[in-house]
N, C-alpha and C. Protein backbone atom coordinates (compact mmCIF):
# COMPACT_ATOMS: atom_id res chain seq x y z
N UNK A 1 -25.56 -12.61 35.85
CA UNK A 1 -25.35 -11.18 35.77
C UNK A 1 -24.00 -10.85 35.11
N UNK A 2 -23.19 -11.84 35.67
CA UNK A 2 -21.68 -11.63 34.91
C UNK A 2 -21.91 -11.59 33.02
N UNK A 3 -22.28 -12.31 32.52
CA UNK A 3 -22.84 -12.44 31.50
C UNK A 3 -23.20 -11.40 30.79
N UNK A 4 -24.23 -10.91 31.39
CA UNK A 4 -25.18 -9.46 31.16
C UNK A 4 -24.34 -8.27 30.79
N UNK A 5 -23.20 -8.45 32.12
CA UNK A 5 -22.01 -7.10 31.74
C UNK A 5 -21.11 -7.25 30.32
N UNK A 6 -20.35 -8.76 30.51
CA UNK A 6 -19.99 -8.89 29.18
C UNK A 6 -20.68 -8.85 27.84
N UNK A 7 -21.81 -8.74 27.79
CA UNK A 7 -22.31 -8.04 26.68
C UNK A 7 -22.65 -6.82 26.48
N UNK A 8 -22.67 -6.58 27.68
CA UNK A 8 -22.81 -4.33 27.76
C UNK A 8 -21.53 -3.88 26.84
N UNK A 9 -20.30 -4.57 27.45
CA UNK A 9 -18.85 -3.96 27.13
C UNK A 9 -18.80 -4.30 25.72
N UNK A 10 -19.18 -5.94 25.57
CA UNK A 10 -18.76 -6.06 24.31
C UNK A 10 -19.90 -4.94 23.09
N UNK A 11 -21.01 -4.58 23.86
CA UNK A 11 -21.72 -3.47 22.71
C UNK A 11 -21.38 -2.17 22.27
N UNK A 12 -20.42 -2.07 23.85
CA UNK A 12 -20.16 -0.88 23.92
C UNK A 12 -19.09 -0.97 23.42
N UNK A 13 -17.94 -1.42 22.72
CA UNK A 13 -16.86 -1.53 22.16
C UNK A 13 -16.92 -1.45 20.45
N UNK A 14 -18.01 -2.34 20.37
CA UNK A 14 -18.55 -2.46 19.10
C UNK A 14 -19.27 -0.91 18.44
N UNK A 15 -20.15 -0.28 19.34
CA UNK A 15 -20.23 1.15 19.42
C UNK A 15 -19.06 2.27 18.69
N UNK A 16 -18.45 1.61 20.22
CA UNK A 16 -17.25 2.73 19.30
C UNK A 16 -16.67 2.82 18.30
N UNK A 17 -16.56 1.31 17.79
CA UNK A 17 -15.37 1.02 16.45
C UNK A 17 -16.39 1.61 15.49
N UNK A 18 -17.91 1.76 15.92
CA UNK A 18 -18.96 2.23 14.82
C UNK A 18 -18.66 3.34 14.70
N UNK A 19 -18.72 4.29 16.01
CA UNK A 19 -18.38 5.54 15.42
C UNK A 19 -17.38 5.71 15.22
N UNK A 20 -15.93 5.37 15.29
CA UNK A 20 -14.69 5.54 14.68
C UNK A 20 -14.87 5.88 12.89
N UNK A 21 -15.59 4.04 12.80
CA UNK A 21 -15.58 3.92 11.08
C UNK A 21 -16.44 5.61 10.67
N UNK A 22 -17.86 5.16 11.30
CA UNK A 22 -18.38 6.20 10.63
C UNK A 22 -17.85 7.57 10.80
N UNK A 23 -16.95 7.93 11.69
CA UNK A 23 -16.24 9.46 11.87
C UNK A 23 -14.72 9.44 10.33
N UNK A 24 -14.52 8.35 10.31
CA UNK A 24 -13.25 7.89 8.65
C UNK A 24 -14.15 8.73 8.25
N UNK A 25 -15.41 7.61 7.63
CA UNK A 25 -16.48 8.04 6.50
C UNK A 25 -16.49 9.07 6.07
N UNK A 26 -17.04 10.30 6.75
CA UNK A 26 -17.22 11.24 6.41
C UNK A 26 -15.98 12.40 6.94
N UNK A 27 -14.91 11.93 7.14
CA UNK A 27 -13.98 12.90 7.71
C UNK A 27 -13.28 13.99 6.26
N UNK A 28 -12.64 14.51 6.60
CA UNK A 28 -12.05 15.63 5.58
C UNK A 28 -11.22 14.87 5.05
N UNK A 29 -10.36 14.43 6.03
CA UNK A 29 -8.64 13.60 5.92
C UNK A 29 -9.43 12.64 4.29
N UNK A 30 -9.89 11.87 4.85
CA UNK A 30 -10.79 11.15 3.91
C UNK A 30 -11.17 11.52 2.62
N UNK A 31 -12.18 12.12 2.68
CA UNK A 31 -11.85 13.15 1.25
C UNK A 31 -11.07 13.63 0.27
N UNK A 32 -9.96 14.28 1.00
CA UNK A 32 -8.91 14.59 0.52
C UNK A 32 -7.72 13.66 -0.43
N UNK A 33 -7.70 12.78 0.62
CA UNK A 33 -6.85 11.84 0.44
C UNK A 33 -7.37 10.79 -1.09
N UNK A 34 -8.70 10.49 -0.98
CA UNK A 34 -9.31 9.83 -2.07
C UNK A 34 -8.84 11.18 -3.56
N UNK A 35 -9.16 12.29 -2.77
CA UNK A 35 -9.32 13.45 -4.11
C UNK A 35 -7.74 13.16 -4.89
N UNK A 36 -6.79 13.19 -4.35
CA UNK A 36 -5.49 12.80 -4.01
C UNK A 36 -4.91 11.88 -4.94
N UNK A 37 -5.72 10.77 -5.23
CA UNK A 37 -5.60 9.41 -5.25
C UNK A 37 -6.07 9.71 -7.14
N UNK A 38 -6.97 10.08 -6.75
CA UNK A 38 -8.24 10.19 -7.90
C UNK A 38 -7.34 11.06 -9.05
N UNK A 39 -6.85 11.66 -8.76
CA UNK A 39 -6.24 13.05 -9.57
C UNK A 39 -5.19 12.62 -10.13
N UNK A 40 -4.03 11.68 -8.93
CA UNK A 40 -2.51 11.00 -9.60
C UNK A 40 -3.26 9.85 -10.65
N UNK A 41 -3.95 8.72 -10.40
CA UNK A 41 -4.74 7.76 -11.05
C UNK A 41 -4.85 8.41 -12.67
N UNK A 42 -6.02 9.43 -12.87
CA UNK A 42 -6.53 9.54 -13.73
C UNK A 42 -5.21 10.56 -14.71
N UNK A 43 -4.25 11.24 -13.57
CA UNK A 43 -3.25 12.08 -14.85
C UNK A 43 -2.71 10.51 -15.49
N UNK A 44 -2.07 9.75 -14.46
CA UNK A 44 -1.41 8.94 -15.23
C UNK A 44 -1.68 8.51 -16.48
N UNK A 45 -3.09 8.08 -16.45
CA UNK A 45 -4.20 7.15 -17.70
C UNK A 45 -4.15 8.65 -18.45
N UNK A 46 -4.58 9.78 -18.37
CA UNK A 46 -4.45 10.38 -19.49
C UNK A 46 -2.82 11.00 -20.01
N UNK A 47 -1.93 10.79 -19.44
CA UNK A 47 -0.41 11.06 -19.94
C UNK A 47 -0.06 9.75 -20.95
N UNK A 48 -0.46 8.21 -20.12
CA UNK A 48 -0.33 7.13 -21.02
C UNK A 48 -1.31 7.04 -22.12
N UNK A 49 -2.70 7.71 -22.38
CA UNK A 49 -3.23 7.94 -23.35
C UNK A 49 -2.78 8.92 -24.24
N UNK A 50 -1.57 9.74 -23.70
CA UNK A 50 -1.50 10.89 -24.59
C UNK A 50 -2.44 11.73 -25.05
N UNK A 51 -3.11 12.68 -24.16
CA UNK A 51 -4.16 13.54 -24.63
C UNK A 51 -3.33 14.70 -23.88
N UNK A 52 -4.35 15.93 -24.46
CA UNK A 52 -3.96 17.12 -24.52
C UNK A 52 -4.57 17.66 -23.13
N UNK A 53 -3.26 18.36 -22.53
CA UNK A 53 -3.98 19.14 -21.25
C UNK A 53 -4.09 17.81 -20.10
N UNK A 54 -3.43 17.06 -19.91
CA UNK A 54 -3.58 15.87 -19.07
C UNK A 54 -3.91 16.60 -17.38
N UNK A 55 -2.75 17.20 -17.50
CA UNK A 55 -2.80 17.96 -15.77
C UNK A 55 -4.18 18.34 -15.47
N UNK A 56 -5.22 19.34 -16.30
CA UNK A 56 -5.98 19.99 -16.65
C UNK A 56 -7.43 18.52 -16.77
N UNK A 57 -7.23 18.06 -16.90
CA UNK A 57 -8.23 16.74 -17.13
C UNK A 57 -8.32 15.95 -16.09
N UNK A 58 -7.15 15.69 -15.48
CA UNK A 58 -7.48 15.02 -14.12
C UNK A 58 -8.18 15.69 -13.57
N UNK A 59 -8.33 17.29 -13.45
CA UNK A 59 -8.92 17.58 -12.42
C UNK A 59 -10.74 17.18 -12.62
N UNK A 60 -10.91 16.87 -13.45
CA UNK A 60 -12.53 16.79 -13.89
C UNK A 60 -13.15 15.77 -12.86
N UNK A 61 -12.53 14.19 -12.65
CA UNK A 61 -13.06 13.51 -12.20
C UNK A 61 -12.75 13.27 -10.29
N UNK A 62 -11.95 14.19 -10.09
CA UNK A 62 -11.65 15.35 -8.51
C UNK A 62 -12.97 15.55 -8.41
N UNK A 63 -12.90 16.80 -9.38
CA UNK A 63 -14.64 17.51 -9.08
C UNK A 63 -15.34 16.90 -9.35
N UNK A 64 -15.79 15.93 -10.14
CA UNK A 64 -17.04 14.91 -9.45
C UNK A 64 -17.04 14.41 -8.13
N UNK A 65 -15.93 13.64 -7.97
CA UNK A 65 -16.47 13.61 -6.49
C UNK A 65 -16.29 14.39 -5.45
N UNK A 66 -15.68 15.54 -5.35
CA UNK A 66 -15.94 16.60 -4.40
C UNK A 66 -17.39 16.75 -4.17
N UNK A 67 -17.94 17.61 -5.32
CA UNK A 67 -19.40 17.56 -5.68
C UNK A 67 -19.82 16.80 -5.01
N UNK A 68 -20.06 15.46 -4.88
CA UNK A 68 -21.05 14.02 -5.15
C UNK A 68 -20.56 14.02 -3.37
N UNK A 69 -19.74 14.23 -2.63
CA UNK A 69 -19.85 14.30 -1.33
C UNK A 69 -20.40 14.93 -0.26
N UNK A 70 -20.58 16.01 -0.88
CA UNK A 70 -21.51 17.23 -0.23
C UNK A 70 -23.06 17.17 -1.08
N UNK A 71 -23.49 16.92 -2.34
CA UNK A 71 -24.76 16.23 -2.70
C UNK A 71 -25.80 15.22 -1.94
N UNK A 72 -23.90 13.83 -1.55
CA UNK A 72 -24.86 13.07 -1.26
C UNK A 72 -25.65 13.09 0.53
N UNK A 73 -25.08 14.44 0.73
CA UNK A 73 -25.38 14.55 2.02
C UNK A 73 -26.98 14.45 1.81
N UNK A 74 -27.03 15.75 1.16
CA UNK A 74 -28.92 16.13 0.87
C UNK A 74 -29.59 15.12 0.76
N UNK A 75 -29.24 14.33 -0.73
CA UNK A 75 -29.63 13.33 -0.94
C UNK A 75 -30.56 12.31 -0.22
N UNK A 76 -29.43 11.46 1.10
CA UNK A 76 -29.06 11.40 2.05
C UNK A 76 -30.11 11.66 3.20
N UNK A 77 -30.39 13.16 3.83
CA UNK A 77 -31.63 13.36 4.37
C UNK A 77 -32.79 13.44 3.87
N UNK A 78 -32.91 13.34 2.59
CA UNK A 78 -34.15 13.57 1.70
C UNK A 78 -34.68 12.07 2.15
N UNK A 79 -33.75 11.17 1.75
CA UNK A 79 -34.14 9.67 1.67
C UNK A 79 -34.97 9.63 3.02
N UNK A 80 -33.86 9.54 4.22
CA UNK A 80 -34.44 9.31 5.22
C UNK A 80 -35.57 9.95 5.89
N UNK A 81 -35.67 11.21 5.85
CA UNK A 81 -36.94 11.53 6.06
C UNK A 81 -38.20 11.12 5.07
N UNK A 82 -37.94 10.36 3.86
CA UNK A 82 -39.28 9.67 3.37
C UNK A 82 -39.18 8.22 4.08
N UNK A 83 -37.77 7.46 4.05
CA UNK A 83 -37.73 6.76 4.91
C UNK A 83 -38.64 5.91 5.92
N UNK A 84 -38.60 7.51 6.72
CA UNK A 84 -39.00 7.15 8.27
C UNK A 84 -40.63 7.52 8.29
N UNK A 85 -40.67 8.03 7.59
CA UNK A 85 -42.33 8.60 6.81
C UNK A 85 -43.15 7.46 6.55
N UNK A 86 -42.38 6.60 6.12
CA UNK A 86 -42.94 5.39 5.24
C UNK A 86 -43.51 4.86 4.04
N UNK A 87 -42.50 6.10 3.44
CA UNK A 87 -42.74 6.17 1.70
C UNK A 87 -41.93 5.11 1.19
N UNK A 88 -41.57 3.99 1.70
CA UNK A 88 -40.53 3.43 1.11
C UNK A 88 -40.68 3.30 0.00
């Protein structure tokens, strides 16, 4: 029985770190922070490319993935409800 418990806890631990990750995943902080990332990244490459409007250009590949996060929600339930349907 001792046994039995140590694998309850250890599932239930494992649980949580699941929903931790998956609460990152989809958190705002998250988002942001990538958007963040995405925007300094891509001015740099277009200032060292020397193109016109650099500030103005980073923002393009921001808004893709802003977009593409809230898309892939739909996406996302579309799948799974064929999914579970058994359209695989």
């Amino acid at each position: 029985m001792d046994d039995l418990n140590k694998r309850v806890i250890n599932i239930e631990i494992r649980n949580k770190r699941v929903e931790t990750d998956k609460a990152w995943e989809t958190s705002l902080t998250r988002r942001i922070i990538i958007i963040v990332l995405t925007y300094i990244v891509a001015l740099l490459y277009l200032k060292v490319a020397d193109t016109t409007n650099p500030y103005l250009g980073a923002l393009i590949p921001c808004g893709g993935f802003f977009i593409s996060t809230f898309s892939l929600n739909v996406v996302k339930k579309i799948w799974i409800k064929k999914y579970r349907s058994g359209d695989k």
